[in-house]
N, C-alpha and C. Protein backbone atom coordinates (compact mmCIF):
# COMPACT_ATOMS: atom_id res chain seq x y z
N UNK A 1 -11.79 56.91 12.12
CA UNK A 1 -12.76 56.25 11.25
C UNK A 1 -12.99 54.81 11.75
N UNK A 2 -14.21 54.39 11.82
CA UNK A 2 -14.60 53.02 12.14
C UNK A 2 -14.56 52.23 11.41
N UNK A 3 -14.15 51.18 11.88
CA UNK A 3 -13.77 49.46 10.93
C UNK A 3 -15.78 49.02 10.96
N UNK A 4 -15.69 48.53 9.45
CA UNK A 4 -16.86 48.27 9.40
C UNK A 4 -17.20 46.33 9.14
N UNK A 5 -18.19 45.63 9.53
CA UNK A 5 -18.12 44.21 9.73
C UNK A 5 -19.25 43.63 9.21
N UNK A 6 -19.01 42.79 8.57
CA UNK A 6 -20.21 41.82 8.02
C UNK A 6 -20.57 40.44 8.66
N UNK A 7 -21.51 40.17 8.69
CA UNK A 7 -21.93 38.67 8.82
C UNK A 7 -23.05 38.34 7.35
N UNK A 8 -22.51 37.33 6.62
CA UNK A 8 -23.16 37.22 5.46
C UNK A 8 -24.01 35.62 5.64
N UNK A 9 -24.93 35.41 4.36
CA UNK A 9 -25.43 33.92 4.12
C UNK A 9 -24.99 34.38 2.88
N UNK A 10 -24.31 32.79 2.46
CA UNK A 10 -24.40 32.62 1.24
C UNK A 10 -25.45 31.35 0.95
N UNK A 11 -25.58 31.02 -0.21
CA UNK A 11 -26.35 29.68 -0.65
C UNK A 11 -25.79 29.10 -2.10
N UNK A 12 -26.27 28.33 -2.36
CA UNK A 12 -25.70 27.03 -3.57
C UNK A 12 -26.57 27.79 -4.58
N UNK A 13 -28.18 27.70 -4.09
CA UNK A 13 -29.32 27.86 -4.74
C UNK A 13 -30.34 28.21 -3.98
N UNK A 14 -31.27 28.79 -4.44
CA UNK A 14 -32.68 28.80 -3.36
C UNK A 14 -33.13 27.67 -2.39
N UNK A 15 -33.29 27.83 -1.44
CA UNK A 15 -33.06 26.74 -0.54
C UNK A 15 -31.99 25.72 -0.02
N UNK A 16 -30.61 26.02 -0.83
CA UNK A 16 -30.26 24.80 -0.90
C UNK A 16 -29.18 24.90 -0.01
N UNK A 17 -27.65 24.74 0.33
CA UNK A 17 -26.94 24.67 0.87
C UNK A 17 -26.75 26.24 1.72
N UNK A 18 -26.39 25.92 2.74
CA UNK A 18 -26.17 27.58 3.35
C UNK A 18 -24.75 27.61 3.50
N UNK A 19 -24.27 28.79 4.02
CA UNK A 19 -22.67 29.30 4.84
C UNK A 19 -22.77 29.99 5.44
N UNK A 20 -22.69 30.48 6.15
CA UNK A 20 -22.44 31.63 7.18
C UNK A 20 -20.82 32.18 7.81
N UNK A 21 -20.49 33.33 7.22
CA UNK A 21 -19.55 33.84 7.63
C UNK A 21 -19.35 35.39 7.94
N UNK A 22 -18.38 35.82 8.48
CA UNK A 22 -18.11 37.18 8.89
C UNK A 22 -17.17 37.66 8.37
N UNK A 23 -16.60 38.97 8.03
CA UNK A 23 -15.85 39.60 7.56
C UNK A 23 -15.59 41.25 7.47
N UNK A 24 -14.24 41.64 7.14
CA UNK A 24 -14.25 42.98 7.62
C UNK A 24 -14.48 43.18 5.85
N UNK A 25 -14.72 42.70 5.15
CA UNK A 25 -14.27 43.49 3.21
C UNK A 25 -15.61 42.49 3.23
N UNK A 26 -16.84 42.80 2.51
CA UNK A 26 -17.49 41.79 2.41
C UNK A 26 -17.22 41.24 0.28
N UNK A 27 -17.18 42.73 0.40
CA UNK A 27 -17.13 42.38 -1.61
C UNK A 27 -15.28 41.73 -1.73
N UNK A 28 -14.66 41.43 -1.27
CA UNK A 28 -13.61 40.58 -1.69
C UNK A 28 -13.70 39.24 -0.84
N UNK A 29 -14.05 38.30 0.13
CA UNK A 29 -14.67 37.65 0.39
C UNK A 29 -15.74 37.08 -0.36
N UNK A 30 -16.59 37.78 -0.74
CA UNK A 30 -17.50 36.83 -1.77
C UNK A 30 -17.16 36.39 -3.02
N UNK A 31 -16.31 37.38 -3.31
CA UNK A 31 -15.55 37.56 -4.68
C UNK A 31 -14.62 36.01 -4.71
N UNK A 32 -13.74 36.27 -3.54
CA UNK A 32 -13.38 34.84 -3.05
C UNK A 32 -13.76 33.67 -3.06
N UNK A 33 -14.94 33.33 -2.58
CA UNK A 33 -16.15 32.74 -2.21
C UNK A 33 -16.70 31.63 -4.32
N UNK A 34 -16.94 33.34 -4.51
CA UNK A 34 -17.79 32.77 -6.17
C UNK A 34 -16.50 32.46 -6.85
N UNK A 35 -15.27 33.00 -6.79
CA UNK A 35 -14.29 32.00 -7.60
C UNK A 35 -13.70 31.04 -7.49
N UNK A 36 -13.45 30.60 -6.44
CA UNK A 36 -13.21 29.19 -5.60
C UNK A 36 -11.51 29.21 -5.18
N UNK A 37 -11.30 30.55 -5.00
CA UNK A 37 -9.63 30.58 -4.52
C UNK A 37 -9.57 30.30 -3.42
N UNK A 38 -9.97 29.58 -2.35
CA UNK A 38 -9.47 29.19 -1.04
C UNK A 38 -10.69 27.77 -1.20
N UNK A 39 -9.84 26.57 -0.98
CA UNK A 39 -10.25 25.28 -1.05
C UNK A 39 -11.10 25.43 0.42
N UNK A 40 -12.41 24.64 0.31
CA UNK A 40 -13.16 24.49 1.52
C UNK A 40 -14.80 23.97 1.41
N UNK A 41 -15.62 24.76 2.02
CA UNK A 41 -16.61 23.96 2.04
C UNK A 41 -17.83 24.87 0.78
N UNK A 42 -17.25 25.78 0.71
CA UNK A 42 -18.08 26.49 -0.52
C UNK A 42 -17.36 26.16 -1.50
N UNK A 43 -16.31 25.78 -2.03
CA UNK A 43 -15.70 25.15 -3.18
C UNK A 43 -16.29 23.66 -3.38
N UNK A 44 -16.55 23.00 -2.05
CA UNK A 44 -16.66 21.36 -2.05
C UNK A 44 -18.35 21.54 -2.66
N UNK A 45 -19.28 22.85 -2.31
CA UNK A 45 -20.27 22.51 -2.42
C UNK A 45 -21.60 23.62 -3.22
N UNK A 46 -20.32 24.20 -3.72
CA UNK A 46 -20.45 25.26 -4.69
C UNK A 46 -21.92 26.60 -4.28
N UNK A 47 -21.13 26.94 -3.19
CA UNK A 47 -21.84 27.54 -2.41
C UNK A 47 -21.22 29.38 -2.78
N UNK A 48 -22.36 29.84 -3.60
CA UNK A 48 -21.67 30.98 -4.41
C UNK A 48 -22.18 32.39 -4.43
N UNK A 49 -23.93 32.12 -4.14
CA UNK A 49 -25.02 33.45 -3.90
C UNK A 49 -24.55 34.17 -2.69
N UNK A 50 -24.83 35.57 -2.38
CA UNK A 50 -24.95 36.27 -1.38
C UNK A 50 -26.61 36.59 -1.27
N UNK A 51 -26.76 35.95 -0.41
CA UNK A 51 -28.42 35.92 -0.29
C UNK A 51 -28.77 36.95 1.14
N UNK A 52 -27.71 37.16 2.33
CA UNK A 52 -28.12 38.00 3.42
C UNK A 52 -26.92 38.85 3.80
N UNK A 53 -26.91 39.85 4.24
CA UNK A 53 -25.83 40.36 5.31
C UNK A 53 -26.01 41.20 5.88
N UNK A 54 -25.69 41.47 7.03
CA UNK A 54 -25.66 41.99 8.29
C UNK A 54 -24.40 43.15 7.75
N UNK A 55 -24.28 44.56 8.77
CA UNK A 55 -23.41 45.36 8.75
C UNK A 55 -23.15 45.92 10.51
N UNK A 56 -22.05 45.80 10.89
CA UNK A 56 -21.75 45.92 12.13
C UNK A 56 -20.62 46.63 12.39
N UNK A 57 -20.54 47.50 13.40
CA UNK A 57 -18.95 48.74 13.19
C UNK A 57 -18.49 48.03 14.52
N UNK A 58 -18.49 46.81 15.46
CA UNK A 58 -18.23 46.61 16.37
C UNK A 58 -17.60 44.85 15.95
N UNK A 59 -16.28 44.27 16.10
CA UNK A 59 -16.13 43.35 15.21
C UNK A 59 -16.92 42.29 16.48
N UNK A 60 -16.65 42.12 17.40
CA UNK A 60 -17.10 41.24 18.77
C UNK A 60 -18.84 41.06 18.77
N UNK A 61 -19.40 42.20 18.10
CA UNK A 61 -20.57 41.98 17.97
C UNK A 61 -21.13 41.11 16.59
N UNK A 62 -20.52 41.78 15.49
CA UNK A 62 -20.47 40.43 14.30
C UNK A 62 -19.84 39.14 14.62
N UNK A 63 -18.59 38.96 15.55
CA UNK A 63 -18.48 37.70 15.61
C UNK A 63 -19.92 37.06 16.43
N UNK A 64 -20.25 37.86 17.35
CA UNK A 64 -21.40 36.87 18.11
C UNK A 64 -22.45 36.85 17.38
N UNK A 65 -22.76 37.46 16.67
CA UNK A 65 -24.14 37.13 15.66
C UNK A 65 -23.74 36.06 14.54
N UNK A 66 -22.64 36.32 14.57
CA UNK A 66 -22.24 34.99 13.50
C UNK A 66 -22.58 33.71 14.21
N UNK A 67 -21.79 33.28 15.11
CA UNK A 67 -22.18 32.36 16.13
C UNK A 67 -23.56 31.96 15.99
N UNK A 68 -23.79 33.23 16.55
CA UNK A 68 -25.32 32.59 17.12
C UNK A 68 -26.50 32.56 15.65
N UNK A 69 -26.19 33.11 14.87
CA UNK A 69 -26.44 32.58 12.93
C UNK A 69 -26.32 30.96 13.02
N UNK A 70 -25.15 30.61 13.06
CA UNK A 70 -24.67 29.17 12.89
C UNK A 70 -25.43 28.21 14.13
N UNK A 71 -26.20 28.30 14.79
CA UNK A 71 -26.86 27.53 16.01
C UNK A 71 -28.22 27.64 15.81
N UNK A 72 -28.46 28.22 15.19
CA UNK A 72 -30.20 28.23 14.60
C UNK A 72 -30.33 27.33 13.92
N UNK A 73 -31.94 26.92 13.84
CA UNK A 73 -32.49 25.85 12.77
C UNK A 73 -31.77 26.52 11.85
N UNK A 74 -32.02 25.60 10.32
CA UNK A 74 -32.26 25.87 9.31
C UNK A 74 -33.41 26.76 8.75
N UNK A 75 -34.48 26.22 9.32
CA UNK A 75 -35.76 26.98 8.85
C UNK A 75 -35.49 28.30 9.32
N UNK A 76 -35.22 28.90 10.37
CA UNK A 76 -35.23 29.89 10.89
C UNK A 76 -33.86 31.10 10.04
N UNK A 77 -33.10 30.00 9.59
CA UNK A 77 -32.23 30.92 8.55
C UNK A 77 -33.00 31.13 7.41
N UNK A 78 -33.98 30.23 6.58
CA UNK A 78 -33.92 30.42 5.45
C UNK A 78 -35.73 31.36 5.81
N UNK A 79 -36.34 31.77 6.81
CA UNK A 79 -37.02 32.33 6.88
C UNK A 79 -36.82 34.25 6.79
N UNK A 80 -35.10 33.82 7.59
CA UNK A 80 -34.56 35.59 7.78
C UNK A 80 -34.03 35.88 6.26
N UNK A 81 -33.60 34.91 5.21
CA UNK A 81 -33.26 35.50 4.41
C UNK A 81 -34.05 35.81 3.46
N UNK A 82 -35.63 34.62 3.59
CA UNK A 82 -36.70 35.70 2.68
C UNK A 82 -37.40 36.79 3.44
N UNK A 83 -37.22 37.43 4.21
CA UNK A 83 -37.86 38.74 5.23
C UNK A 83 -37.22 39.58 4.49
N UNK A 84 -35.68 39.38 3.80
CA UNK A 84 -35.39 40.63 3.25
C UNK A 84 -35.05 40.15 1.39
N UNK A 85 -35.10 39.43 1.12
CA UNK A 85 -34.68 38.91 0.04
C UNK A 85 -35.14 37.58 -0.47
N UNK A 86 -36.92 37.96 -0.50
CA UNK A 86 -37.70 36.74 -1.19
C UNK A 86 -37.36 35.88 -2.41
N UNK A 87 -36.88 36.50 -2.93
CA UNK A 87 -36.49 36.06 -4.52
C UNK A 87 -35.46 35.65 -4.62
N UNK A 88 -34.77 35.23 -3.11
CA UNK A 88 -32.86 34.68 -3.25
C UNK A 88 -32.10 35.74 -4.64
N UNK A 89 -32.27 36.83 -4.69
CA UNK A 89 -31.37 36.92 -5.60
C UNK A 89 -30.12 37.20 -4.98
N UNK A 90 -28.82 37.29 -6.04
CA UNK A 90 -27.80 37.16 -5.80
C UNK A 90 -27.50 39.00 -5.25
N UNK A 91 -26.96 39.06 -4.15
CA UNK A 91 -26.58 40.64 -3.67
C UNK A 91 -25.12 40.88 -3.81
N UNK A 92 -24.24 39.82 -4.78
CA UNK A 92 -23.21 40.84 -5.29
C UNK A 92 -23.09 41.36 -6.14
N UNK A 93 -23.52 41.96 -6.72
CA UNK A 93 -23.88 42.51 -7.81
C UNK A 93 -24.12 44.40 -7.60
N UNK A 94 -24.75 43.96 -6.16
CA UNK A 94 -25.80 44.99 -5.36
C UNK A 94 -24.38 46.11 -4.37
N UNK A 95 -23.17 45.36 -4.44
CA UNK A 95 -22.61 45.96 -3.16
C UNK A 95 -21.92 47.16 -3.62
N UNK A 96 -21.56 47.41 -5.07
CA UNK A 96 -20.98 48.62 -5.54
C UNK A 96 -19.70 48.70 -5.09
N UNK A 97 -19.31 47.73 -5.80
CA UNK A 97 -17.44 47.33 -6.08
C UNK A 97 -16.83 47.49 -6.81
C-alpha cells in the first residue's frame, strides 16, 4: 500500500497571511495547525483556514512542490488557490475525519 502526501495552503483570512506546508496525515496537521499545539508561525499569526492542497503518493515529489510553492509570488499563490476555491472556504471540514 502507498504512503500518501500533501502539500497544503493555509491562510489567516481571505487574502491574508499564507503557510505552506507538507505532510503525510493532512487532517491531523491542520487539526494541529487550528488549535495552536505546536508554538510557531501559524500560532504567532493565527494562520488557521485550509484553503488548498495538493495529494501526492511520492513524498520527494511533495517535498519539491512544496519548495517550489514557497518561491512563488504571492499573487501567483493566491491566484492558484482561487482556480480551485474562490470563496476561500475553509476545507477542513471537507476532508472526512
Amino acid at each position: 500500500m502507498s504512503k500518501t502526501y500533501f502539500v497544503y495552503i493555509l491562510a489567516s483570512k481571505r487574502n491574508g497571511t499564507l503557510y505552506i506546508g507538507v505532510t503525510n496525515d493532512l487532517a491531523r496537521r491542520v487539526w494541529e495547525h487550528r488549535e495552536g499545539v505546536i508554538d510557531g508561525f501559524t500560532k504567532r499569526h493565527n494562520v488557521r483556514m485550509l484553503v488548498h492542497f495538493e495529494v501526492f503518493t511520492d513524498v520527494y515529489a511533495a517535498i519539491h512542490r512544496e519548495k517550489r510553492l514557497k518561491k512563488y509570488k504571492r499573487e501567483w499563490k493566491i491566484n492558484l488557490i482561487q482556480q480551485n476555491n474562490a470563496e476561500w472556504n475553509d476545507l477542513f471540514e471537507s476532508l472526512n475525519c
